[in-house]
Protein backbone atom coordinates (compact mmCIF):
# COMPACT_ATOMS: atom_id res chain seq x y z
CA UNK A 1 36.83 3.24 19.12
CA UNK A 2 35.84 1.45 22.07
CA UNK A 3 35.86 -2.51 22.47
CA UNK A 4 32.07 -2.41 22.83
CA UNK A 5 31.93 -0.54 19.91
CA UNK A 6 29.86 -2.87 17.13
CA UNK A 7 27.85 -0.89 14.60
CA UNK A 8 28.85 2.39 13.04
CA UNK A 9 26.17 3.93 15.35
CA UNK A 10 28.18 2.75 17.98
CA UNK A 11 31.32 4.39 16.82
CA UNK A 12 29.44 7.24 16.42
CA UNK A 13 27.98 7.03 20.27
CA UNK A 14 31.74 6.53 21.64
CA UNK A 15 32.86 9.45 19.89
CA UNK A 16 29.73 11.87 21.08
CA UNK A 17 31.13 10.62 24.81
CA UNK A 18 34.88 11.20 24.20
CA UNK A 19 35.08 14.68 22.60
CA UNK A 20 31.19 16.14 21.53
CA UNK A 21 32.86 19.15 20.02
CA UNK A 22 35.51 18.17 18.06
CA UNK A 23 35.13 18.44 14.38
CA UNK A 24 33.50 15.33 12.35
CA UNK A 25 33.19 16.05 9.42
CA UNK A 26 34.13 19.18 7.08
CA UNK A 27 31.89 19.45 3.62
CA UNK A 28 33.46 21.20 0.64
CA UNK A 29 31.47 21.75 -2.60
CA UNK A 30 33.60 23.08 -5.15
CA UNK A 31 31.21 23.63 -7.69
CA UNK A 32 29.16 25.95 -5.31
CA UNK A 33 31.56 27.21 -2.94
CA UNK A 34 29.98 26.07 0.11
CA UNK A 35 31.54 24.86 3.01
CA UNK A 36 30.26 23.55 6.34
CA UNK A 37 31.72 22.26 9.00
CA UNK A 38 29.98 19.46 11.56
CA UNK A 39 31.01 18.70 15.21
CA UNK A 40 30.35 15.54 16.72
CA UNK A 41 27.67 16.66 18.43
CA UNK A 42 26.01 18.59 15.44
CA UNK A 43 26.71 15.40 13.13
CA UNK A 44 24.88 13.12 16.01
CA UNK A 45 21.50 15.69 16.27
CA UNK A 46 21.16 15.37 12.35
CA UNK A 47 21.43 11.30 12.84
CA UNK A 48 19.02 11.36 15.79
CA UNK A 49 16.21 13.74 13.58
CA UNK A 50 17.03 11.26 10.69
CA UNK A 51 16.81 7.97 12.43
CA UNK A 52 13.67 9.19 13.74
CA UNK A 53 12.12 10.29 10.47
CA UNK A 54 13.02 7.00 9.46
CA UNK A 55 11.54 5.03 12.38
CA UNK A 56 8.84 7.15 13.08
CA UNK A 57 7.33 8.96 10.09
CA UNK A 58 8.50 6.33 7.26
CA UNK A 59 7.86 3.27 9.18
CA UNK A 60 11.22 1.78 8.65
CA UNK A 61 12.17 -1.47 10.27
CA UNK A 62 15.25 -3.62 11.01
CA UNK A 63 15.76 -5.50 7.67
CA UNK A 64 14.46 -2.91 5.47
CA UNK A 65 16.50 -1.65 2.72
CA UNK A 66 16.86 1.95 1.73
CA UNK A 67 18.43 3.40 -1.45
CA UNK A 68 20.58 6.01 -1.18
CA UNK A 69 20.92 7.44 -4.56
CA UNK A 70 22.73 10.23 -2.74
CA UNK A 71 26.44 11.71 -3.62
CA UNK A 72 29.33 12.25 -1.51
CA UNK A 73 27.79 14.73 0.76
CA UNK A 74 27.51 15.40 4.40
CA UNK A 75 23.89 14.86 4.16
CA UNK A 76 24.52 10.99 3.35
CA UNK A 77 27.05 10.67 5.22
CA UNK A 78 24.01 11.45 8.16
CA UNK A 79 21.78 9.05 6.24
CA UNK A 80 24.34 6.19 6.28
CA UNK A 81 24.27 6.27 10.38
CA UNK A 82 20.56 7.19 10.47
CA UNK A 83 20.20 3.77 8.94
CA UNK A 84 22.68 2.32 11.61
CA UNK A 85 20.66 3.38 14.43
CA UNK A 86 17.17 2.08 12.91
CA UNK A 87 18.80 -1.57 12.00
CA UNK A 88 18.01 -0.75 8.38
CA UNK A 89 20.11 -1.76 5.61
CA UNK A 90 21.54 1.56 3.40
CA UNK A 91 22.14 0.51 0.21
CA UNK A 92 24.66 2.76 -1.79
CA UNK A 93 23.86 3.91 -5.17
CA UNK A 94 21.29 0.93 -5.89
CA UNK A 95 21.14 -0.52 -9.06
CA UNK A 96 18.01 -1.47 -8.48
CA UNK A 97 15.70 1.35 -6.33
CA UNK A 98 12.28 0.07 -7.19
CA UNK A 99 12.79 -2.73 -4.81
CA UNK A 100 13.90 -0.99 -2.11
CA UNK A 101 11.44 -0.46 1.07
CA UNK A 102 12.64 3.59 0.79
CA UNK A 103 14.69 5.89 -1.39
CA UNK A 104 16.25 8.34 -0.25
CA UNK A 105 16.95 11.07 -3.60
CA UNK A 106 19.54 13.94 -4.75
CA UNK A 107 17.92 16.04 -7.17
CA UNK A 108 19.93 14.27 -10.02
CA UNK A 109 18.50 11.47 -9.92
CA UNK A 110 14.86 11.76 -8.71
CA UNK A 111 14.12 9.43 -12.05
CA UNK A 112 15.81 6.62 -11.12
CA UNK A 113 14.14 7.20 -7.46
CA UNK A 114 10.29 6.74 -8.55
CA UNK A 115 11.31 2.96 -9.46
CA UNK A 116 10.31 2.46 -5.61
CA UNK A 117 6.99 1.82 -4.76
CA UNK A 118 7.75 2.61 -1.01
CA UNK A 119 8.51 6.38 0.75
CA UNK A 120 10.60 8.69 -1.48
CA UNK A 121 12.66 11.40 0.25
CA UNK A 122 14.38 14.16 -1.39
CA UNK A 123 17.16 16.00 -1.01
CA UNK A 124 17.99 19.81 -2.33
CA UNK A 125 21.78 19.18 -1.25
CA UNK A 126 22.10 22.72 -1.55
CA UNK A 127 23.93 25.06 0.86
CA UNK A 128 23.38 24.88 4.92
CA UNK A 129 20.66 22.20 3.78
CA UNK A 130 18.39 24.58 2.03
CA UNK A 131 14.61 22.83 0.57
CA UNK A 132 13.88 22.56 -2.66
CA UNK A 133 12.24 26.05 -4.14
CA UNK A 134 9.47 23.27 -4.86
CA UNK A 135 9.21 20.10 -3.80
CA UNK A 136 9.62 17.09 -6.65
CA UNK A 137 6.18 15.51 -7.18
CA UNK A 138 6.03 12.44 -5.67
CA UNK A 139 8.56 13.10 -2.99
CA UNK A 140 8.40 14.64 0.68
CA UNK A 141 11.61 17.12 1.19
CA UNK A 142 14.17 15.75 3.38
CA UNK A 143 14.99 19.62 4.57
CA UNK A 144 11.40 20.31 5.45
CA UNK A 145 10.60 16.89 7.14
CA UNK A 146 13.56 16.95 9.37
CA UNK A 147 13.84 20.17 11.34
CA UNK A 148 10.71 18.86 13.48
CA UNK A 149 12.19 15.26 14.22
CA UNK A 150 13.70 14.59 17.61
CA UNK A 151 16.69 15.42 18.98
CA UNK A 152 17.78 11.88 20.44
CA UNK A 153 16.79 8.56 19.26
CA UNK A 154 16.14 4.88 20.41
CA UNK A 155 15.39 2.11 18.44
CA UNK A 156 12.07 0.21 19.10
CA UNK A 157 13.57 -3.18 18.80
CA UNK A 158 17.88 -3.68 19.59
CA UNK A 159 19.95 -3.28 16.45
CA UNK A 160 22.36 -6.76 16.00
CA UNK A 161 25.41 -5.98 14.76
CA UNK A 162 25.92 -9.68 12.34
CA UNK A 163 22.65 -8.28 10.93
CA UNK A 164 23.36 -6.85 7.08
CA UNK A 165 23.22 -2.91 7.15
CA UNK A 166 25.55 -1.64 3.77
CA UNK A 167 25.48 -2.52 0.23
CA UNK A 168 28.11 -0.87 -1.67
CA UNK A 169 29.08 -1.50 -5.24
CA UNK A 170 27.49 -5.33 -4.39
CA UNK A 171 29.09 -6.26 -1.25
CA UNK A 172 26.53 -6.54 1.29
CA UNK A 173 28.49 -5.79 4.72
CA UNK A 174 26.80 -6.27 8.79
CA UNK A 175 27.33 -3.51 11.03
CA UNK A 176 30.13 -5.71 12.66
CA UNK A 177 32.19 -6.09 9.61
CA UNK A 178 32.04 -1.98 8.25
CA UNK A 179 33.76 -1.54 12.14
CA UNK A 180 36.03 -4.57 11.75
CA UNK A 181 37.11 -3.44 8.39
CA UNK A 182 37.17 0.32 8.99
CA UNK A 183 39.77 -0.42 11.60
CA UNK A 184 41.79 -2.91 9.81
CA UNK A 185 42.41 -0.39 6.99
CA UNK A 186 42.78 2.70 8.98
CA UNK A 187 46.74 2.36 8.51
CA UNK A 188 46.53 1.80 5.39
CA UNK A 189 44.81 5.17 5.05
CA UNK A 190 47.21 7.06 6.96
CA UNK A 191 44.54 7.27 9.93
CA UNK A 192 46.94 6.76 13.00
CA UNK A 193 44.58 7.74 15.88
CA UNK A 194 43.27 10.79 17.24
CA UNK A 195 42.89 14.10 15.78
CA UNK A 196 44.13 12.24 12.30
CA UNK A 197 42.37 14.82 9.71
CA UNK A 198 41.80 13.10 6.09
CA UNK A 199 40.86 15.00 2.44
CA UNK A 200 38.71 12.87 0.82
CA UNK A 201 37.41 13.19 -2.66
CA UNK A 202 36.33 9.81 -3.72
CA UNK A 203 33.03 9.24 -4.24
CA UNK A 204 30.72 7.01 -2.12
CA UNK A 205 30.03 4.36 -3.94
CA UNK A 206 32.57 2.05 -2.93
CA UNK A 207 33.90 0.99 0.33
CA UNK A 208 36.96 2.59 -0.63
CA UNK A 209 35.08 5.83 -0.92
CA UNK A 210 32.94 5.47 1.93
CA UNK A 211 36.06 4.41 4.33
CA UNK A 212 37.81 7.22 3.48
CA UNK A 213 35.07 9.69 3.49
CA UNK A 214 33.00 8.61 7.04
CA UNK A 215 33.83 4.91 8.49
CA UNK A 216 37.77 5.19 8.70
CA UNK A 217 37.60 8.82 10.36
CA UNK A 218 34.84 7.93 12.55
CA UNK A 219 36.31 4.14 13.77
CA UNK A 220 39.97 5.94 14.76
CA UNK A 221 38.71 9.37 16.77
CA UNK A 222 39.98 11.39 13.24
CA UNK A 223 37.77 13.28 11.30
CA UNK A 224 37.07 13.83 7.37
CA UNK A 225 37.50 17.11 4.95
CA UNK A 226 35.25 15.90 2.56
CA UNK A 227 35.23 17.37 -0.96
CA UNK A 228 32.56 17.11 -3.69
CA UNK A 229 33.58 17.91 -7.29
CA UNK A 230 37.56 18.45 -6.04
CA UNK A 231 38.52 18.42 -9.50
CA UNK A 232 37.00 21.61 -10.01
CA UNK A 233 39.96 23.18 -7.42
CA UNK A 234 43.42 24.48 -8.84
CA UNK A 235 46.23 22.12 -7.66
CA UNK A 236 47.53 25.43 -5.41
CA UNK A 237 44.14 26.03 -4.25
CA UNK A 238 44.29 22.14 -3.24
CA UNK A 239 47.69 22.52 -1.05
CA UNK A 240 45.91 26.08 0.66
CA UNK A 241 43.15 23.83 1.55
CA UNK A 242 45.54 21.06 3.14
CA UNK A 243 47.02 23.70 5.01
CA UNK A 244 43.79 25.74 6.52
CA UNK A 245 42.44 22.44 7.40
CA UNK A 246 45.48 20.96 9.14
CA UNK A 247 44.86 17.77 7.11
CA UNK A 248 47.28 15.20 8.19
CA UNK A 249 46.31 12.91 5.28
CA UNK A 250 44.89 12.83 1.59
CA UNK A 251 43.09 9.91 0.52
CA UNK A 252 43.73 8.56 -3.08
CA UNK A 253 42.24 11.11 -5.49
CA UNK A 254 40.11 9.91 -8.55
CA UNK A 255 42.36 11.26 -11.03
CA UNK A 256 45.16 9.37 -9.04
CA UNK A 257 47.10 6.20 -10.02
């Protein structure tokens, strides 16, 4: 993290310019078996093509609110910077979609999702960030409006950082608090600098989970194994996995005290 660093957009810019191919962020799905892993520089092109779906093709301003009705998942983990960059505000797990500006779906909860009035965006979620084998009604498909967005992105007005741009389980954080607070409680998470590799298999739909699982990792130069239905894995399975990914770290489990 840099000093100049104010948004998580920022934090993501500083750490394209310090080490582009160092790992980011490493998906697991245990209910599928997949696994993918993200560089820095892979993670930024999918935020860049995002952001610009967002600014370009959905119209999305700063101020605007978008529901993410969207599990722990690499793919939100993209959306939650996307959002960054534009100046728009990502709100986690909405309770209420139908007044958001844009949703953005998983395919368990494209219900929920046609509450809003505005653009609806689905996601497959499934493996290497396959489309759906048809496309919800009602809903464009994330993994077919996305390959054809730009690589690099620049907002069309400047993003402030005091500005709001999360709401997670309520709290409505700016850009500069989800740095300030990402770096206040990286020590607390065992993130100690550098190269610090964290298992995370909270969910993101509270700061905790989202700290853990993206902001934390990204404010301290570490990076994130991030695991979707962990509870799924065999406790031996769980310390190979440690060990293969050189995780420094685990991050309270749900089934934890």
């Amino acid at each position: 993290m840099n000093a100049s660093d104010r948004t998580p957009a920022d934090l993501l810019s500083s750490a394209l310019a310090a080490d582009p191919a160092r790992p980011l962020v490493t998906f697991y799905d245990d209910a599928t078996g997949e696994r993918v892993e993200l560089s820095v520089a892979t993670f930024a092109n999918w935020v860049a093509k995002t952001a610009n779906l967002l600014q370009d093709e959905l119209s999305a301003e700063p101020g605007d609110r978008v529901a993410l009705l969207l599990p722990a998942h690499w793919q939100t983990a993209v959306w939650l910077l996307a959002c960054s960059s534009v100046g728009v505000v990502a709100d986690v797990a909405s309770a209420d979609p139908g007044a958001a500006d844009v949703v953005v779906s998983g395919p368990d909860t494209l219900e929920a999702a046609r509450a809003c009035r505005g653009a609806r965006i689905a996601l497959a979620l499934r493996p290497l960030g396959g489309r759906f084998p048809q496309p919800p009604e009602g809903f464009a498909d994330y993994a077919v409006e996305v390959p054809g967005q730009g690589d690099r992105f620049a907002p069309y007005a400047p993003v402030s950082p005091d500005d709001p741009a999360l709401i997670v389980a309520g709290r409505e954080f700016s850009g500069a608090e989800v740095v300030q607070r990402a770096e206040a409680e990286a020590a607390d998470l065992g993130l100690t600098g550098p190269g610090t590799r964290i298992l995370s298999g909270l969910a993101y739909d509270t700061w905790d989970g989202l700290n853990a699982g993206l902001y934390g990792p990204l404010a301290t130069g570490g990076s994130v194994v991030l695991c979707r239905n962990l509870d799924r894995l065999a406790a031996e399975d769980l310390d190979k996995r440690v060990e293969s990914e050189r995780v420094s770290v685990i991050a309270r489990l749900p089934s934890q005290p």
